[in-house]
C-alpha atoms as a PDB file:
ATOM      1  CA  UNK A   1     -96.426 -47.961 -48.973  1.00  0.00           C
ATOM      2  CA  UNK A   2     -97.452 -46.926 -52.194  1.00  0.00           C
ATOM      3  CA  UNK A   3     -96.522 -43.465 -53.943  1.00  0.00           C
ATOM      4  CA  UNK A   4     -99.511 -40.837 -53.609  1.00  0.00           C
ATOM      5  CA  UNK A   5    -101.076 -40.249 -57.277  1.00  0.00           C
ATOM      6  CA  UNK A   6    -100.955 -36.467 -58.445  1.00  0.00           C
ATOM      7  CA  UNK A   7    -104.704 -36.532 -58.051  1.00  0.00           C
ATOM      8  CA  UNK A   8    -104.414 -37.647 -53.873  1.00  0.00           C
ATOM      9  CA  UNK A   9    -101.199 -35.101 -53.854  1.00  0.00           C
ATOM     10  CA  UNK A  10    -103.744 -32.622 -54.391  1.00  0.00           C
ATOM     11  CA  UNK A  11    -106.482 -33.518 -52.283  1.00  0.00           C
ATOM     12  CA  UNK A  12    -104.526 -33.975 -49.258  1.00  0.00           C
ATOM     13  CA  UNK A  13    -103.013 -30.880 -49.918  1.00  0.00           C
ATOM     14  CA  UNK A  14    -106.325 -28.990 -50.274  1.00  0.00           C
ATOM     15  CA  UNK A  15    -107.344 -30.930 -46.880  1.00  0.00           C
ATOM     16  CA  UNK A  16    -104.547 -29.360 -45.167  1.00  0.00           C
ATOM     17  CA  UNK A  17    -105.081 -25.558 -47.066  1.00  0.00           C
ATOM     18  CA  UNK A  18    -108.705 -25.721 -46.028  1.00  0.00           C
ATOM     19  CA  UNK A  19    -108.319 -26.444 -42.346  1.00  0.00           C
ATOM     20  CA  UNK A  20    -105.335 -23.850 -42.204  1.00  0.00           C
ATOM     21  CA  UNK A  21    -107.596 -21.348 -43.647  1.00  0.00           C
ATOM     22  CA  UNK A  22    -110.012 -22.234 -40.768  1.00  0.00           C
ATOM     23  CA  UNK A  23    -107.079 -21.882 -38.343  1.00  0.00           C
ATOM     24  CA  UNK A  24    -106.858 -24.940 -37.181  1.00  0.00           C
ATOM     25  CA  UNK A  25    -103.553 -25.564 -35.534  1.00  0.00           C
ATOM     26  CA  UNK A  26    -101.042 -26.939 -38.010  1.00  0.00           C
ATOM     27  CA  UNK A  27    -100.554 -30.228 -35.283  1.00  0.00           C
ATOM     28  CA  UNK A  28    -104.135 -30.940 -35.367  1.00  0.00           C
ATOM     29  CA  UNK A  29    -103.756 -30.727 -39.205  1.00  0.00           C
ATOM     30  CA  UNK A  30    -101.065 -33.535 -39.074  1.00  0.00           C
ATOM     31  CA  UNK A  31    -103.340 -35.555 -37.073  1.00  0.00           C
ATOM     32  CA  UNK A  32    -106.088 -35.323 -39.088  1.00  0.00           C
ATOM     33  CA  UNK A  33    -103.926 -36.208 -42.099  1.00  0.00           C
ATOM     34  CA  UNK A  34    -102.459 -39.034 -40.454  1.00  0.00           C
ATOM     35  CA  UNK A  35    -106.031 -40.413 -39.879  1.00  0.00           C
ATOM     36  CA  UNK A  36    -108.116 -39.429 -43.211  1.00  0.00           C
ATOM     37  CA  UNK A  37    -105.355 -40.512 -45.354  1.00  0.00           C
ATOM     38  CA  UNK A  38    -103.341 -42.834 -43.442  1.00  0.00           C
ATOM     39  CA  UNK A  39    -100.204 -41.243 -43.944  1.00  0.00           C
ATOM     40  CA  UNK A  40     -97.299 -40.622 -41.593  1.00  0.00           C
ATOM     41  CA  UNK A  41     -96.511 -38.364 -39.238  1.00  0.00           C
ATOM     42  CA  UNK A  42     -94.072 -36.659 -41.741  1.00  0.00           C
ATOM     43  CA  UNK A  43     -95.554 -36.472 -44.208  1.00  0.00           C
ATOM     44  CA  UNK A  44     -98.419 -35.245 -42.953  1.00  0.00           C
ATOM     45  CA  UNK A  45     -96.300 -32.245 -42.259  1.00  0.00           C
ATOM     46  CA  UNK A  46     -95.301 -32.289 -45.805  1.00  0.00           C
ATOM     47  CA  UNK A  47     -98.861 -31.348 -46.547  1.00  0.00           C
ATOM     48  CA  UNK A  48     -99.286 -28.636 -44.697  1.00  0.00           C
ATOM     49  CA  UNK A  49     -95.869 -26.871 -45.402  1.00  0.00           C
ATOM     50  CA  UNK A  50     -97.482 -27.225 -48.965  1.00  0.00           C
ATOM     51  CA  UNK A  51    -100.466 -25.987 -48.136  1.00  0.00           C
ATOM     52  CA  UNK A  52     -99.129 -22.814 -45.962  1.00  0.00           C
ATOM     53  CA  UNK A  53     -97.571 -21.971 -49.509  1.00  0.00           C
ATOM     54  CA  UNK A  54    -100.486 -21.731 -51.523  1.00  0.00           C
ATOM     55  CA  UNK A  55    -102.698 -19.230 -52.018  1.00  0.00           C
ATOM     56  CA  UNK A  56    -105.963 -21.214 -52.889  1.00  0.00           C
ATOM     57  CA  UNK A  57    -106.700 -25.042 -53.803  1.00  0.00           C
ATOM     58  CA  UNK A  58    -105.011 -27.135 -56.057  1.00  0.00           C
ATOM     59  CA  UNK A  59    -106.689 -28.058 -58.891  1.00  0.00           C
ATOM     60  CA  UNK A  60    -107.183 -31.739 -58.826  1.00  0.00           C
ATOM     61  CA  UNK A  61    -106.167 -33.700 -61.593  1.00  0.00           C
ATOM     62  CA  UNK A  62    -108.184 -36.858 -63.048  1.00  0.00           C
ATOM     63  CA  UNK A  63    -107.156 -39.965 -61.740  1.00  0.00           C
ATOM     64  CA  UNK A  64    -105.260 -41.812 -64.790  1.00  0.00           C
ATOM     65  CA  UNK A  65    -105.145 -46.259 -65.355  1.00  0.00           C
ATOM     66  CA  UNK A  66    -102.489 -47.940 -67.188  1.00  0.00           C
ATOM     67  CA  UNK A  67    -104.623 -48.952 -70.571  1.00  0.00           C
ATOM     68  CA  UNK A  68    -102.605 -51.405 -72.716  1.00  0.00           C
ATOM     69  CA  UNK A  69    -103.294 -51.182 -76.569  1.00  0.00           C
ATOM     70  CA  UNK A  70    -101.998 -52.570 -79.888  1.00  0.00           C
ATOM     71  CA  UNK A  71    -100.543 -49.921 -82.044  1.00  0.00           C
ATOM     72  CA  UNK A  72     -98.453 -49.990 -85.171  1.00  0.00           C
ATOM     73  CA  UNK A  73     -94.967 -49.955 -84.811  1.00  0.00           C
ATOM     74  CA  UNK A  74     -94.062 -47.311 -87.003  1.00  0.00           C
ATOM     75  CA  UNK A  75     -96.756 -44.951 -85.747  1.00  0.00           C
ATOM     76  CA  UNK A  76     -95.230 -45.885 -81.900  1.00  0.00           C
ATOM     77  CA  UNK A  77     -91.965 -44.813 -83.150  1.00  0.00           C
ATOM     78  CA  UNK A  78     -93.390 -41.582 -84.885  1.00  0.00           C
ATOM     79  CA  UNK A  79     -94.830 -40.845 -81.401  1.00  0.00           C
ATOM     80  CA  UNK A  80     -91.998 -41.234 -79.418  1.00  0.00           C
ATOM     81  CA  UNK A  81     -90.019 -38.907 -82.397  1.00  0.00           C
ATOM     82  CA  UNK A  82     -92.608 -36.325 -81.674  1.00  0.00           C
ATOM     83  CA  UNK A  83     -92.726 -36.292 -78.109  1.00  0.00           C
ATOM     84  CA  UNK A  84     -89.170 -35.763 -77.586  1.00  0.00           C
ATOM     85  CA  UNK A  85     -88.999 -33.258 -80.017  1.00  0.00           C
ATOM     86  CA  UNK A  86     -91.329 -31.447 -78.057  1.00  0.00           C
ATOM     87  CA  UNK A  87     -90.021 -32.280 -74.502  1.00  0.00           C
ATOM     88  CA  UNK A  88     -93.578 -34.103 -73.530  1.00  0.00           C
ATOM     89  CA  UNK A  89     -94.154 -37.294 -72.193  1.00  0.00           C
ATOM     90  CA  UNK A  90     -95.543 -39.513 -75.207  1.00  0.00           C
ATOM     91  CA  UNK A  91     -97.864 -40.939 -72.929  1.00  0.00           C
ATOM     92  CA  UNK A  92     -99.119 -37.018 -72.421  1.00  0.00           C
ATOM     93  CA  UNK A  93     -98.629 -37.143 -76.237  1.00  0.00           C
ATOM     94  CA  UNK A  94    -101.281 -39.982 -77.273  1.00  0.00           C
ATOM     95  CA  UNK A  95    -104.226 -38.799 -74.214  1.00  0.00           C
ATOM     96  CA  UNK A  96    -103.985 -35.256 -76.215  1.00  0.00           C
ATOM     97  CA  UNK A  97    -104.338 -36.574 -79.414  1.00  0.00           C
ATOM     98  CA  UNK A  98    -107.655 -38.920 -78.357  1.00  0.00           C
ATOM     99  CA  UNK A  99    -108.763 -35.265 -76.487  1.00  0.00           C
ATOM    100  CA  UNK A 100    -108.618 -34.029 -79.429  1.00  0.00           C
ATOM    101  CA  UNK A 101    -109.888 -36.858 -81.832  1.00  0.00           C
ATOM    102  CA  UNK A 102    -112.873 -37.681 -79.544  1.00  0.00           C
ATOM    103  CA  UNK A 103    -114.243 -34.021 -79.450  1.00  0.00           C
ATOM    104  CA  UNK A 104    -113.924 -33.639 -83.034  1.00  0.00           C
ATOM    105  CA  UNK A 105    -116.391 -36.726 -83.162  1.00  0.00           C
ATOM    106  CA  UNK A 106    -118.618 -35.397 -80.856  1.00  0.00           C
ATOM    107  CA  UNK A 107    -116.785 -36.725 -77.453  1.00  0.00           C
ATOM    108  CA  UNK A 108    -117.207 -40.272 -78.437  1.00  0.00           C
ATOM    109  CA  UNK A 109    -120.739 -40.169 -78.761  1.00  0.00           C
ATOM    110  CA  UNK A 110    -122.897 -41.796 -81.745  1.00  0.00           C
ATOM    111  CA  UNK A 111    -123.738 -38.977 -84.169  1.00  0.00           C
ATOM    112  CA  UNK A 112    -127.357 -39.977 -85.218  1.00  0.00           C
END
């Protein structure tokens, strides 16, 4: 079975917070997990341990794709320089930068 994304994480754990805040019993919780999400019977209770922590929804995160580009080699290793230097992840490092290029163009689109 394939590792949750950050972006299910958070939805399942929302499930679980919003049917605990309706008072449904935690087992029925688990149940429900197991069949909306397909998940097991542990972790299932996973969720809602989560969930009985928090004090409102998780915000959910965009999903994120593996995008495969040609860059220069010096500006990769310039990257990588900067991103430890900052303790970031240089894939965190380059979706920040095109944030922040693409609104400076006008989010991407054509300026007539």
């Amino acid at each position: 079975m394939k590792r949750a994304s950050k972006s299910e994480l958070a939805q399942r754990i929302n499930y679980a917070f919003s049917l605990l805040e309706q008072q449904v019993a935690p087992q029925q919780i688990i149940q429900n997990l197991q069949e909306k999400f397909g998940v097991s019977e542990i972790q299932a209770y996973r969720y809602v341990q989560q969930a009985k922590k928090n004090t409102s929804l998780l915000p959910v995160p965009e999903s994120t794709k593996i995008y495969t580009t040609k860059l220069a080699y010096g500006l990769i290793q310039r990257v990588k320089v900067f991103s430890k230097s900052i303790g970031v992840p240089t894939n965190q490092v380059i979706s920040q930068a095109l944030e922040d290029y693409l609104k400076k163009q006008g989010n991407g689109q054509k300026k007539e």
